[in-house]
Protein backbone atom coordinates (compact mmCIF):
# COMPACT_ATOMS: atom_id res chain seq x y z
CA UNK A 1 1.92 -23.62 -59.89
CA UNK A 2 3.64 -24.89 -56.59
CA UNK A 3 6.08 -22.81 -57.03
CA UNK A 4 3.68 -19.73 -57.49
CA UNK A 5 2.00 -20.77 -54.22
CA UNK A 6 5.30 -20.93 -52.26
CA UNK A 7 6.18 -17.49 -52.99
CA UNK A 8 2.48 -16.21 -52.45
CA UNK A 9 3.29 -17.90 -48.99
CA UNK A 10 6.60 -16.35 -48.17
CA UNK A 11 5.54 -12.98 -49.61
CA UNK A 12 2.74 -13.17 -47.15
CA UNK A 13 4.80 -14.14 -44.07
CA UNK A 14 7.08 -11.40 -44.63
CA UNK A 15 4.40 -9.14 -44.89
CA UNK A 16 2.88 -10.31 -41.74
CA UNK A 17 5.92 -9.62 -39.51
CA UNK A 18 6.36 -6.34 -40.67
CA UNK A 19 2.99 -5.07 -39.75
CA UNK A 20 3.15 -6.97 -36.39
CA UNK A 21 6.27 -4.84 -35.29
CA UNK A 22 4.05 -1.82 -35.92
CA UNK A 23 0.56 -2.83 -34.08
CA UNK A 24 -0.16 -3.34 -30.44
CA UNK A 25 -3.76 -3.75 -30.85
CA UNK A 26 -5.31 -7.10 -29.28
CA UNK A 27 -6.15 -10.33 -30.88
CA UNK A 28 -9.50 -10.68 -32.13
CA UNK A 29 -11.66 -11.64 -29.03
CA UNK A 30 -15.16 -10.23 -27.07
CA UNK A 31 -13.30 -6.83 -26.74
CA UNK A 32 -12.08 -6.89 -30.33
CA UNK A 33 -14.93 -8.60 -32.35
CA UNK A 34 -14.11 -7.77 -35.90
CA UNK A 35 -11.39 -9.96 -37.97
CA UNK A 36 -10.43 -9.00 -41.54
CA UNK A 37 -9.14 -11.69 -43.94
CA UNK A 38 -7.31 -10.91 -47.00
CA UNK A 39 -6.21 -13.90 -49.41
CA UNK A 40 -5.10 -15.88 -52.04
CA UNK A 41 -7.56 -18.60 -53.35
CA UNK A 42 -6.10 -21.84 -55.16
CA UNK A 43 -8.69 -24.19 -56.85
CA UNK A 44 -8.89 -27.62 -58.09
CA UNK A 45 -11.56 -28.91 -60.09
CA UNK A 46 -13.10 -32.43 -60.25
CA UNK A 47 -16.04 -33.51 -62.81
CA UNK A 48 -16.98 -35.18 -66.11
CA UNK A 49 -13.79 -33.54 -67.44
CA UNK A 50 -11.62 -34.98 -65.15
CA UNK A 51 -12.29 -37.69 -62.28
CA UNK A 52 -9.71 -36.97 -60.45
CA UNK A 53 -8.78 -32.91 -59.12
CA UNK A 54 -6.99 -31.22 -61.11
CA UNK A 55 -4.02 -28.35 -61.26
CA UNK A 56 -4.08 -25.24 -59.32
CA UNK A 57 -6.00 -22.12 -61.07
CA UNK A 58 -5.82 -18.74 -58.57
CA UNK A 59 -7.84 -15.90 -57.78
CA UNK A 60 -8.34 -14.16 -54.36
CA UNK A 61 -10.55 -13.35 -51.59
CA UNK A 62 -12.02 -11.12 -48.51
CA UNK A 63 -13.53 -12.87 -45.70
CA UNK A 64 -14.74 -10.75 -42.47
CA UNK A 65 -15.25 -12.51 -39.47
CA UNK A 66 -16.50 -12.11 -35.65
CA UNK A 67 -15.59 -13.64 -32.73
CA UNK A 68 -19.04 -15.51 -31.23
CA UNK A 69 -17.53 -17.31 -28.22
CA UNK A 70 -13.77 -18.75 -27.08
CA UNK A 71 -14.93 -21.56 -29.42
CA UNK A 72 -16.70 -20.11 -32.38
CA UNK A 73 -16.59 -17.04 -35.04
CA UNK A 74 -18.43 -16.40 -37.62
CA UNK A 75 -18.03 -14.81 -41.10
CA UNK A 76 -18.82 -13.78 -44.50
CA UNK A 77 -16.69 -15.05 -47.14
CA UNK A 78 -16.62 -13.50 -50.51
CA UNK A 79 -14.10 -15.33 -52.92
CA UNK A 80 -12.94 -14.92 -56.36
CA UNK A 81 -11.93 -18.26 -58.74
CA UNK A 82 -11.31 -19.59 -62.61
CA UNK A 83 -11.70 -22.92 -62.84
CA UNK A 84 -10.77 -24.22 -66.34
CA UNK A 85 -10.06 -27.98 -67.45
CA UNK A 86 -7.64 -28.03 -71.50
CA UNK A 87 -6.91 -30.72 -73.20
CA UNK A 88 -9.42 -33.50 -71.96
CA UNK A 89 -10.35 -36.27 -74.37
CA UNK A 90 -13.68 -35.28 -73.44
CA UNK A 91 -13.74 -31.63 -74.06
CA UNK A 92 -12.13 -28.34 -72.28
CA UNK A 93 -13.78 -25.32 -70.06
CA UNK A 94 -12.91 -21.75 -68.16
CA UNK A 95 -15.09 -20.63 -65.87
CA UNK A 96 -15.30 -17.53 -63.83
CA UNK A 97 -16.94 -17.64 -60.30
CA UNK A 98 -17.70 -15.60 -57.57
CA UNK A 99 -19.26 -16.84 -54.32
CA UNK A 100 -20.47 -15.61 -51.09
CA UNK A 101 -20.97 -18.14 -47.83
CA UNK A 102 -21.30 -17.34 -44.55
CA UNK A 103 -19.12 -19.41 -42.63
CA UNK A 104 -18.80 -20.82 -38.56
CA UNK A 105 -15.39 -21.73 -37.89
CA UNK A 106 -14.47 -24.08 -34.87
CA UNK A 107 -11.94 -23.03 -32.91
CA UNK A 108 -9.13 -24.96 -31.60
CA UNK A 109 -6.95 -21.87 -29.96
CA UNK A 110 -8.96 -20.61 -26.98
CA UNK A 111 -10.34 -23.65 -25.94
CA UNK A 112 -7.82 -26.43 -26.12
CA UNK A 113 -5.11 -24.20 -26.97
CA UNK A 114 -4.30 -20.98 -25.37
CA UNK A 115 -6.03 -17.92 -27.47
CA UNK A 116 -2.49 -16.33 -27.99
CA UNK A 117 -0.63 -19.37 -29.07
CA UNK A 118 0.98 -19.28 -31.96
CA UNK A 119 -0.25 -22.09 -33.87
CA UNK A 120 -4.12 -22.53 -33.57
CA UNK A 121 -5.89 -24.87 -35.72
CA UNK A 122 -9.66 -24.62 -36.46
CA UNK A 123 -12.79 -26.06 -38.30
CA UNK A 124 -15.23 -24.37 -40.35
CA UNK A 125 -18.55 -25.07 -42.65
CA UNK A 126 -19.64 -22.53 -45.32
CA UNK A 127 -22.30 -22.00 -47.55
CA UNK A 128 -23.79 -19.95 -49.70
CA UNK A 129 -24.11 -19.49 -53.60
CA UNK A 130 -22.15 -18.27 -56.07
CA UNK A 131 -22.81 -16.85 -59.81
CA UNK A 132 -20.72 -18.34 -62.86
CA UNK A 133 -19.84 -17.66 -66.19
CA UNK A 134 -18.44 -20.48 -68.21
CA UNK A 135 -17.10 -20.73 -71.92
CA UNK A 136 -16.38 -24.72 -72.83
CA UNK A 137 -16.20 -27.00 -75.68
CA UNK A 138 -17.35 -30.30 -75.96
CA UNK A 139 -15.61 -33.43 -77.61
CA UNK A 140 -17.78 -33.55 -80.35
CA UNK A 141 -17.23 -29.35 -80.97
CA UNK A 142 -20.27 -28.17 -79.49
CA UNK A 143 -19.17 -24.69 -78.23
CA UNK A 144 -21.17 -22.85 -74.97
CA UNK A 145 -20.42 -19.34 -75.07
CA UNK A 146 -20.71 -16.98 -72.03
CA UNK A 147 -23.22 -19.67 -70.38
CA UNK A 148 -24.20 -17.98 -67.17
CA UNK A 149 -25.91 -19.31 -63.73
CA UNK A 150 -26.13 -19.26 -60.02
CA UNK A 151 -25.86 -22.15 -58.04
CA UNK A 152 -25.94 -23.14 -54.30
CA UNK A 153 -22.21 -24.00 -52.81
CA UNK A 154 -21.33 -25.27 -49.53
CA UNK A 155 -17.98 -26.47 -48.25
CA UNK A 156 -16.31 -27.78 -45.23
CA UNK A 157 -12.54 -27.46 -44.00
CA UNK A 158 -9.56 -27.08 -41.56
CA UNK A 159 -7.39 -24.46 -41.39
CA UNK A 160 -4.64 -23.48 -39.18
CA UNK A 161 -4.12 -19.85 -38.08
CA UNK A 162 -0.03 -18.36 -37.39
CA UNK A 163 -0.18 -15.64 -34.91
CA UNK A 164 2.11 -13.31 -35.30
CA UNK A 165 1.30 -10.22 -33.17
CA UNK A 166 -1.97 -9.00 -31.61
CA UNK A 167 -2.83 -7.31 -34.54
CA UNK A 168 -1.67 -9.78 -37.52
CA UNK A 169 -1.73 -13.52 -38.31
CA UNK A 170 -1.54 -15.04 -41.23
CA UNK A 171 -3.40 -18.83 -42.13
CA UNK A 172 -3.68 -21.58 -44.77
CA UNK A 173 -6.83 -23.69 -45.23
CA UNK A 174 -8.24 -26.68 -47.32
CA UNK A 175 -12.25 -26.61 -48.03
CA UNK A 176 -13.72 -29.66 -50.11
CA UNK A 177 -16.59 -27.48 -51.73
CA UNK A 178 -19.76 -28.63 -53.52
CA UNK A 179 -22.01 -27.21 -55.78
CA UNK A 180 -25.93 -27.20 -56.66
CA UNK A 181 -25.49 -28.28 -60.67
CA UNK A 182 -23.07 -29.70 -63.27
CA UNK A 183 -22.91 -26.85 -65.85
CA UNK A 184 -19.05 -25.86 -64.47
CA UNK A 185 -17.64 -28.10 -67.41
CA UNK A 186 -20.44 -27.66 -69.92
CA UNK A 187 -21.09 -31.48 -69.62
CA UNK A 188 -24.64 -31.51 -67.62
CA UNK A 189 -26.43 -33.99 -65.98
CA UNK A 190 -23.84 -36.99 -66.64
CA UNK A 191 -22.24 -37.72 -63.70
CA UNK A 192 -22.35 -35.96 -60.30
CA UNK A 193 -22.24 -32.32 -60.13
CA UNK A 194 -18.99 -30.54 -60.36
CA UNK A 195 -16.92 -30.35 -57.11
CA UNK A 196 -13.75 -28.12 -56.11
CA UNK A 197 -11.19 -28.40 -54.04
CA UNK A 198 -10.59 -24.62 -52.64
CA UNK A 199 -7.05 -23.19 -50.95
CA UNK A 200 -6.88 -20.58 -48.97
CA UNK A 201 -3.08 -18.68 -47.75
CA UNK A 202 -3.52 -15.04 -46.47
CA UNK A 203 -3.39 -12.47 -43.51
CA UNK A 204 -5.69 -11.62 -40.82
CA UNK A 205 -5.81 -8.10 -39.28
CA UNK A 206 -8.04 -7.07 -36.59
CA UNK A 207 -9.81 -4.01 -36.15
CA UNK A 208 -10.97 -1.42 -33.90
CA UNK A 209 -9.09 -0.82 -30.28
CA UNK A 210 -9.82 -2.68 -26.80
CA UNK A 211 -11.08 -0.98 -23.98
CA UNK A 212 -8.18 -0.74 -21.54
CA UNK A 213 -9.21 1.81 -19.12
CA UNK A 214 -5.64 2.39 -17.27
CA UNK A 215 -3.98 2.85 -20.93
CA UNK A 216 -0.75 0.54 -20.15
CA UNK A 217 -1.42 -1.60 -23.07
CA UNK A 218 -2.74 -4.43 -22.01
CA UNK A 219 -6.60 -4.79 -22.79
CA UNK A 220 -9.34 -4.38 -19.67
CA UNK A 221 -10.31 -8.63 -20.65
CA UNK A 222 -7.26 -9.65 -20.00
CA UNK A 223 -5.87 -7.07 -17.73
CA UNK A 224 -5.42 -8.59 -14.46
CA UNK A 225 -4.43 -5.13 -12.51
CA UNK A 226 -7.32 -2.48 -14.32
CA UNK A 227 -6.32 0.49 -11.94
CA UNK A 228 -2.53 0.46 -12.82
CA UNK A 229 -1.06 4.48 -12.76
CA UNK A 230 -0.08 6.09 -15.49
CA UNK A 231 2.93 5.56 -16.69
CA UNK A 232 3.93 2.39 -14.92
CA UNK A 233 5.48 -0.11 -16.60
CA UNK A 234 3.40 -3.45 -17.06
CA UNK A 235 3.86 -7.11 -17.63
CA UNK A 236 1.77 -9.04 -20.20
CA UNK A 237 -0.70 -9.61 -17.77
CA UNK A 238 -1.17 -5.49 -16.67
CA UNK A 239 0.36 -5.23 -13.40
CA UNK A 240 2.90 -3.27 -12.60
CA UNK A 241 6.72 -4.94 -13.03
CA UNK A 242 8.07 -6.05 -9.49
CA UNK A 243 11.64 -6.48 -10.76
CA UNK A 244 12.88 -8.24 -6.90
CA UNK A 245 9.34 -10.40 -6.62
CA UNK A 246 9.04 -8.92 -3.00
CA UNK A 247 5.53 -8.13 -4.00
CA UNK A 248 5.77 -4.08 -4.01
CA UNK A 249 5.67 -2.95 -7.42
CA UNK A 250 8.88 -0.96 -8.82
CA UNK A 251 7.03 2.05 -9.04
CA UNK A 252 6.33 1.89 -5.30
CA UNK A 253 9.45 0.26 -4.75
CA UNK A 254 12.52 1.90 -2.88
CA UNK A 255 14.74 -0.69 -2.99
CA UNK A 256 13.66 -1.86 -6.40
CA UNK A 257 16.04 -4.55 -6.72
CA UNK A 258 16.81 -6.02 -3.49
CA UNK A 259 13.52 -7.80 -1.70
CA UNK A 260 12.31 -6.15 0.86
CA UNK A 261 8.80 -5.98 2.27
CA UNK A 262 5.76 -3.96 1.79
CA UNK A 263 5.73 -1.88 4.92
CA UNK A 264 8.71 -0.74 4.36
CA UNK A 265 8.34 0.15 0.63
CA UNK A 266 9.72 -2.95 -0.31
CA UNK A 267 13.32 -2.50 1.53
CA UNK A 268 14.53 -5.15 3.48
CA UNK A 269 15.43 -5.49 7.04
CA UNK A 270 17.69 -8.05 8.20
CA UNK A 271 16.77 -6.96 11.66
CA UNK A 272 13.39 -6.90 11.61
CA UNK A 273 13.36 -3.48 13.91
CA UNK A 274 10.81 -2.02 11.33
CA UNK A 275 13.87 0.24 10.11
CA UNK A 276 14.82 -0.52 5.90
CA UNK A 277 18.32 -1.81 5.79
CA UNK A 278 19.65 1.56 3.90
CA UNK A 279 18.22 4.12 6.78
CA UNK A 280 19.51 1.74 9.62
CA UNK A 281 22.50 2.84 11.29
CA UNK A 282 22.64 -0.66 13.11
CA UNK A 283 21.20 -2.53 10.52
CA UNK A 284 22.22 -6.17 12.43
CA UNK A 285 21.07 -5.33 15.69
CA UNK A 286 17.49 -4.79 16.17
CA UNK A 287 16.78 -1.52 17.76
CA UNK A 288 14.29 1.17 17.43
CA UNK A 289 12.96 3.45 14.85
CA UNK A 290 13.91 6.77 16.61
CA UNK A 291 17.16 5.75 16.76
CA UNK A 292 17.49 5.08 13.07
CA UNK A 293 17.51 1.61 13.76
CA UNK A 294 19.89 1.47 16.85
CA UNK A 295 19.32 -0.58 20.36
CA UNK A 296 18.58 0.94 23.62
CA UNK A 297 18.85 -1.22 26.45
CA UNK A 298 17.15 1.17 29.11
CA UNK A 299 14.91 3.16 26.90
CA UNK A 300 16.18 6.30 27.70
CA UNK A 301 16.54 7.90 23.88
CA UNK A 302 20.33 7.41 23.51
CA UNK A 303 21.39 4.56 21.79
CA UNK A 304 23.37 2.26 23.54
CA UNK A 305 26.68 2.87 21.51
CA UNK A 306 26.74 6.22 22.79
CA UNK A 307 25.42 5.41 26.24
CA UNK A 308 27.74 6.39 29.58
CA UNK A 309 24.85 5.24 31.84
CA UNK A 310 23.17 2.18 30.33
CA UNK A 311 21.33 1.01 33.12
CA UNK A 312 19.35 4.29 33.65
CA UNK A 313 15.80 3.47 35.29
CA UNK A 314 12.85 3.86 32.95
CA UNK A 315 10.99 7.32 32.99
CA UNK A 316 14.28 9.09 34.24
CA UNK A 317 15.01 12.21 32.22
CA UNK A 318 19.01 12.05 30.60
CA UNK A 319 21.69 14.00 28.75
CA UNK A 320 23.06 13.65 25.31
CA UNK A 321 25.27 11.02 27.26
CA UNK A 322 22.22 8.58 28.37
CA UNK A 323 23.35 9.31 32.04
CA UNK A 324 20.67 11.34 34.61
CA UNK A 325 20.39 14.89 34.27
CA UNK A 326 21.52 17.12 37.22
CA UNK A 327 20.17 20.36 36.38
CA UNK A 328 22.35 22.39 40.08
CA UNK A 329 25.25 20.53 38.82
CA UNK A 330 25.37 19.55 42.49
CA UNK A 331 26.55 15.47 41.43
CA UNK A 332 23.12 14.03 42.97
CA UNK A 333 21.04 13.48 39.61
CA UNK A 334 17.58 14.81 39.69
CA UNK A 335 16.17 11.48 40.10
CA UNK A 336 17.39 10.93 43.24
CA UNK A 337 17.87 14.85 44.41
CA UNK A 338 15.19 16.12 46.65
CA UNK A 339 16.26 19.80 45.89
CA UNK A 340 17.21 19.65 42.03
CA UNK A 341 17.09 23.70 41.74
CA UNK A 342 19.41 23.68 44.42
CA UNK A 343 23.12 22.59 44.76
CA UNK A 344 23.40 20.40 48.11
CA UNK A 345 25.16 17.03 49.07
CA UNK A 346 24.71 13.36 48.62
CA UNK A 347 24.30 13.53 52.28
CA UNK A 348 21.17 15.52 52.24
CA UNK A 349 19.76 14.01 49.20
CA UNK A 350 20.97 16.77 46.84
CA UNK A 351 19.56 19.75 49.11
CA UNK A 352 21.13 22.25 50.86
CA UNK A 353 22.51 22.39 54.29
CA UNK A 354 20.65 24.83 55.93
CA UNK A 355 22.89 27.74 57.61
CA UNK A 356 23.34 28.40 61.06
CA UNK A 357 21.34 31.93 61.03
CA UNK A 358 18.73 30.25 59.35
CA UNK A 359 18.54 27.51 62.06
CA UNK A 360 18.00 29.93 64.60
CA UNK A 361 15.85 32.13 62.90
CA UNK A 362 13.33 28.83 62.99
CA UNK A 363 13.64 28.84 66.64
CA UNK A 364 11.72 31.71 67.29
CA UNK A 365 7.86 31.25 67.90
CA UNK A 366 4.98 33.78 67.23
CA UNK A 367 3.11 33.91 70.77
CA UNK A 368 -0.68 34.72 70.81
CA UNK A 369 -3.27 36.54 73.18
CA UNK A 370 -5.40 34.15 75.28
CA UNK A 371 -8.05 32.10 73.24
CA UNK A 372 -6.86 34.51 70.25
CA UNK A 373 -5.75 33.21 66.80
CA UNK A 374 -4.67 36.83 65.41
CA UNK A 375 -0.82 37.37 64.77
CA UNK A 376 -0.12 40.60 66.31
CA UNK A 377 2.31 43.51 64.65
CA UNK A 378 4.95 42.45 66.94
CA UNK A 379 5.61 39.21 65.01
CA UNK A 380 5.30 40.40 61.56
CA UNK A 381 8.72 41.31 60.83
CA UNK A 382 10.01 37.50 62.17
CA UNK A 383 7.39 36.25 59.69
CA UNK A 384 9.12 38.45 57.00
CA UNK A 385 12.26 37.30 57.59
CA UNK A 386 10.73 33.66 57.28
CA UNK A 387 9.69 34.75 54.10
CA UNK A 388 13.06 35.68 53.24
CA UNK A 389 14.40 32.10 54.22
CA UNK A 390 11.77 30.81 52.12
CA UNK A 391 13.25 32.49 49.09
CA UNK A 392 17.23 31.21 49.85
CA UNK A 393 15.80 27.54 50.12
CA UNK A 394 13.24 27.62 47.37
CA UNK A 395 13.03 23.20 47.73
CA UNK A 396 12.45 23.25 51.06
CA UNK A 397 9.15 22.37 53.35
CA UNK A 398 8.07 24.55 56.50
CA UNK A 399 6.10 22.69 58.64
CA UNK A 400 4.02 25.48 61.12
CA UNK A 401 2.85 24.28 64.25
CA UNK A 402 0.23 25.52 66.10
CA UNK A 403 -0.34 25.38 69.97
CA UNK A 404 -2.25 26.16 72.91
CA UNK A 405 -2.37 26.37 76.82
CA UNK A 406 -4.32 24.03 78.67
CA UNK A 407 -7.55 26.05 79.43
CA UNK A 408 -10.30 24.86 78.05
CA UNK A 409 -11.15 21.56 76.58
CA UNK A 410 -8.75 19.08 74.35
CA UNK A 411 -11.64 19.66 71.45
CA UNK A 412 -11.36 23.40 71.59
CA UNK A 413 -7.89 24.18 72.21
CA UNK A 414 -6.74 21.86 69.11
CA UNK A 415 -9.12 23.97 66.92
CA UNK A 416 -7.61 26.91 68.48
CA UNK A 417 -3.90 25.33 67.45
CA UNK A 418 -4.67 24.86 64.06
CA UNK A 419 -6.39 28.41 63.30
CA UNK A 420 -3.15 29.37 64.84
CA UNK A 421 -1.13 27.73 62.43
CA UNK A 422 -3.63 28.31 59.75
CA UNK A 423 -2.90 32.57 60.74
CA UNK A 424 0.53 32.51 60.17
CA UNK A 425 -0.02 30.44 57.36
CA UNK A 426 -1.99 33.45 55.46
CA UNK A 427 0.14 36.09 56.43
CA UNK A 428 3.33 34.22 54.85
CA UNK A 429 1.23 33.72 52.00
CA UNK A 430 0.20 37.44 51.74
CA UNK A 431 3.50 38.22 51.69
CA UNK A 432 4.05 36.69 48.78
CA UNK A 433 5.84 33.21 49.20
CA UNK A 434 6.68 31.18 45.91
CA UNK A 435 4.72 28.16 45.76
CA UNK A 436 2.91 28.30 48.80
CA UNK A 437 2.06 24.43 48.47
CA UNK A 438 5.25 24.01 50.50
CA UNK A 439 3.92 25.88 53.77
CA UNK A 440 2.18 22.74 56.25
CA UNK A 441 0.26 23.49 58.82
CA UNK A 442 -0.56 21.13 62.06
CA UNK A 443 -2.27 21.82 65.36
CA UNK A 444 -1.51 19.73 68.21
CA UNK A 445 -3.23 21.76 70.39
CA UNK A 446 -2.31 21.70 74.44
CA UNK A 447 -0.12 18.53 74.14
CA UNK A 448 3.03 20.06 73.45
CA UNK A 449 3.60 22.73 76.22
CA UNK A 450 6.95 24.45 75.94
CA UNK A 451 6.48 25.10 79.53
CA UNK A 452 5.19 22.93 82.10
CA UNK A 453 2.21 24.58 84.12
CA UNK A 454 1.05 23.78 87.94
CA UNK A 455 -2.74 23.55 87.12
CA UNK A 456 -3.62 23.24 90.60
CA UNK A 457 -2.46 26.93 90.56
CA UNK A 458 -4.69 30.08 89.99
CA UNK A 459 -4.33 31.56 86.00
CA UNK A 460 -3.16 34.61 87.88
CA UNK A 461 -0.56 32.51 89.02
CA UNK A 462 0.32 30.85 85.52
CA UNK A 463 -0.42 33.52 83.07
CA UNK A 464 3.12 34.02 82.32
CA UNK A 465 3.89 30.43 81.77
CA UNK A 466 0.36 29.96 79.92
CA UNK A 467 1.59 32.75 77.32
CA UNK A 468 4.60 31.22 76.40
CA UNK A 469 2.68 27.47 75.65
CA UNK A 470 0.02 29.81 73.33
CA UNK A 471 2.61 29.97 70.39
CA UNK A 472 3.55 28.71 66.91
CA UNK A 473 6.84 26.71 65.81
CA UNK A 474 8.56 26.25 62.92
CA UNK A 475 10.39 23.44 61.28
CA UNK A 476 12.19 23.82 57.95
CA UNK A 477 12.52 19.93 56.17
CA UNK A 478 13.78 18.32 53.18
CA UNK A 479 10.75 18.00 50.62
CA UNK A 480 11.05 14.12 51.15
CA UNK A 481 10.21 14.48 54.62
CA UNK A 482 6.86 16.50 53.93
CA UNK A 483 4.94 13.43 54.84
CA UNK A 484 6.33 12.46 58.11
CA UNK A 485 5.68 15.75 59.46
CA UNK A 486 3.31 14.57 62.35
């Protein structure tokens, strides 16, 4: 009979790991109530046939359990035996019995041991009844024929359950069982009533399918990352593999096996410039990010390696080179050249010299009629040649000045100067000078007389002197010198 029992158990075992490299389904828990238990049943019997238990007779069983709490299941256990007792001084019996108990087993895995460990003993109580049939013969030849009952059983027990997969485990259990009567043996009423010893070797498969809402495998209860994509790879706890333990997930993960960090997709930077180590061209020196990574000393857009200027001050506009730009090519860069359309010297600030008919040109004056402000026709084609000047030096200022003769008062006659100015102004304007912003008008009104004038003389007297102080100047200037223009 041992023998018989060993090979139930290693037929069992081997049946067990088979199934468990085919299921993925989770271990019986609050997901996955439902437990079914398929078995072999081993009894021993103990009464007025025999005080002491006796050899092993088989049968089988079903039990079906659920899961209650971490600590507790519960179950309905529906098993199968044949007792029998031969060759007693005292008489021999067979009996055939089938009970039904509902059981509570005590669980050690899940509380004190960890729900998935492999080895996870447990307690459990059952009762219930069972119907028997008996046929035995007494020691004095008394023969009971198909004498049939039903009787209360309970039992109590240990058991230890082998987990092999989420889906299969296999146990072996012990229950000391007692019954309601002492008909078993066909000896009633003598001694105590018949008692068993019942054991239990089978497999455990659960049933149904836990919830696990992002479908990786691992069950929502235990699933520690619910939201994982599709198709990502998971550990045993559901969250996605991080293979360099830089704490961005593979999937996410550029540089899956080298740790990195997360703003960078997980792609280190020795520099710490914010560039990842494989898209930094400098990847020891910290630099900047439009650079791919590379320093740049003055800021100017060109990294430093290929910098020919690499002090250039902040805000100036450069080359490919990093030096200044110098967009007339005249060697002043346009950072320091007042005239940057126009070629000119470092002596001048980058503008042009002005030329000698151009010089004299500006030393004509536009003369006015007495306490008049009008230019007359006279003038107009020395304006347009002004005009033309204009166009030749495109950078520079003119600076119109405005006077008047000394009759009248201070008040009035600088008025007078500036409308003057203001005159000349409009008609250069009219004529269609670029970027009229450059034209400056002043008044100084009779302080500046080209020619000096007896006062104490009649106007007859001074009219032709008078004329020549009612005029306006010019005065052609480097932009830069727009402001001191007084």
């Amino acid at each position: 009979m041992r023998t018989q029992l060993t090979k139930l158990c290693t037929t069992a075992l081997a049946f067990t790991a088979l199934l468990a490299t085919t299921n993925e389904v989770q271990a019986q828990s609050s997901d996955q109530p439902m437990n079914l238990q398929i078995y072999g049943s081993a009894i021993q019997y103990k009464g007025d046939l025999n005080d002491e238990f006796g050899d092993l007779e088989w049968g089988g069983g079903l039990n079906l359990n659920r899961f209650i709490s971490p600590s507790f299941d519960a179950g309905l256990q529906l098993t199968y035996n044949r007792p029998e007792m031969e060759a007693s001084p005292l008489g021999q019996f067979e009996a055939k019995m089938g009970s039904a108990m509902l059981a509570l087993r005590l669980k050690m895995y899940g509380t004190i041991l960890k729900e998935d460990a492999f080895i996870g003993p447990y307690l459990q109580i059952a009762g219930g009844g069972a119907w028997v049939n008996t046929d035995a013969t007494r020691a004095d030849g008394t023969t009971l024929q198909d004498n049939k009952f039903f009787t209360g059983v309970a039992k109590a027990g240990a058991g230890i359950r082998f987990r092999f997969s989420d889906a299969v485990s296999a146990f072996v259990e012990t229950n000391y069982m007692i019954t309601g009567n002492d008909k078993f043996d066909g000896i009633d009423g003598v001694g105590d009533n018949d008692r068993f010893l019942q054991h239990n070797v089978g497999l455990g498969f659960n049933l149904g399918k836990a919830k696990d809402t992002d479908m990786d495998g691992v069950p929502d209860r235990r699933d520690k990352c619910p939201d994982t994509p599709s198709g990502v790879q998971v550990d045993k706890e559901g969250c996605p593999i991080d293979t360099d333990g830089d704490g961005v997930a593979d999937y996410q993960d550029q540089c899956p096996t080298e740790a990195g960090v997360a703003n960078l997709q997980g792609c280190p930077d020795r520099d710490g410039d914010g560039v990842a180590d494989k898209d930094d061209q400098c990847p020891d020196q910290a630099g900047v990010v439009a650079l791919q990574g590379c320093p740049d000393a003055d800021g100017d857009g060109v990294a430093d390696a290929n910098d020919k200027c690499p002090d250039t001050p902040a805000g100036v506009q450069v080359g490919p080179d990093g030096c200044p730009v110098d967009s007339d090519g005249d060697g002043v860069p346009d950072n320091e050249d007042v005239c940057p359309t126009s070629p000119g010297t470092a002596e001048t600030k980058g503008c042009p010299v002005l030329d000698e008919a151009t010089l004299k040109l500006l030393d004509e004056k536009v003369r006015f009629e007495f306490d008049q402000a009008r230019v007359q026709d006279s003038y107009k084609q020395l304006l347009d040649s002004i005009v033309t000047t204009l166009t030749k030096y495109p950078d520079h200022v003119l600076l119109i000045k405005g006077h008047a003769d000394y009759i009248g008062s201070e008040e009035y006659n600088q008025a007078l100067s500036e409308r003057r100015a203001e005159a000349v102004k409009e008609y250069l304007v009219s004529q269609g000078v670029q970027n009229p912003d450059r034209l400056i008008t002043r008044g100084y009104g009779e302080t500046q007389p080209l020619v000096k004038v007896n006062e104490r003389l009649s106007r007859r007297r001074t009219e032709n002197e008078r004329a020549k102080n009612r005029r306006v100047g010019f005065e052609m200037n480097t932009p830069d010198m727009k402001l001191d223009m007084e």
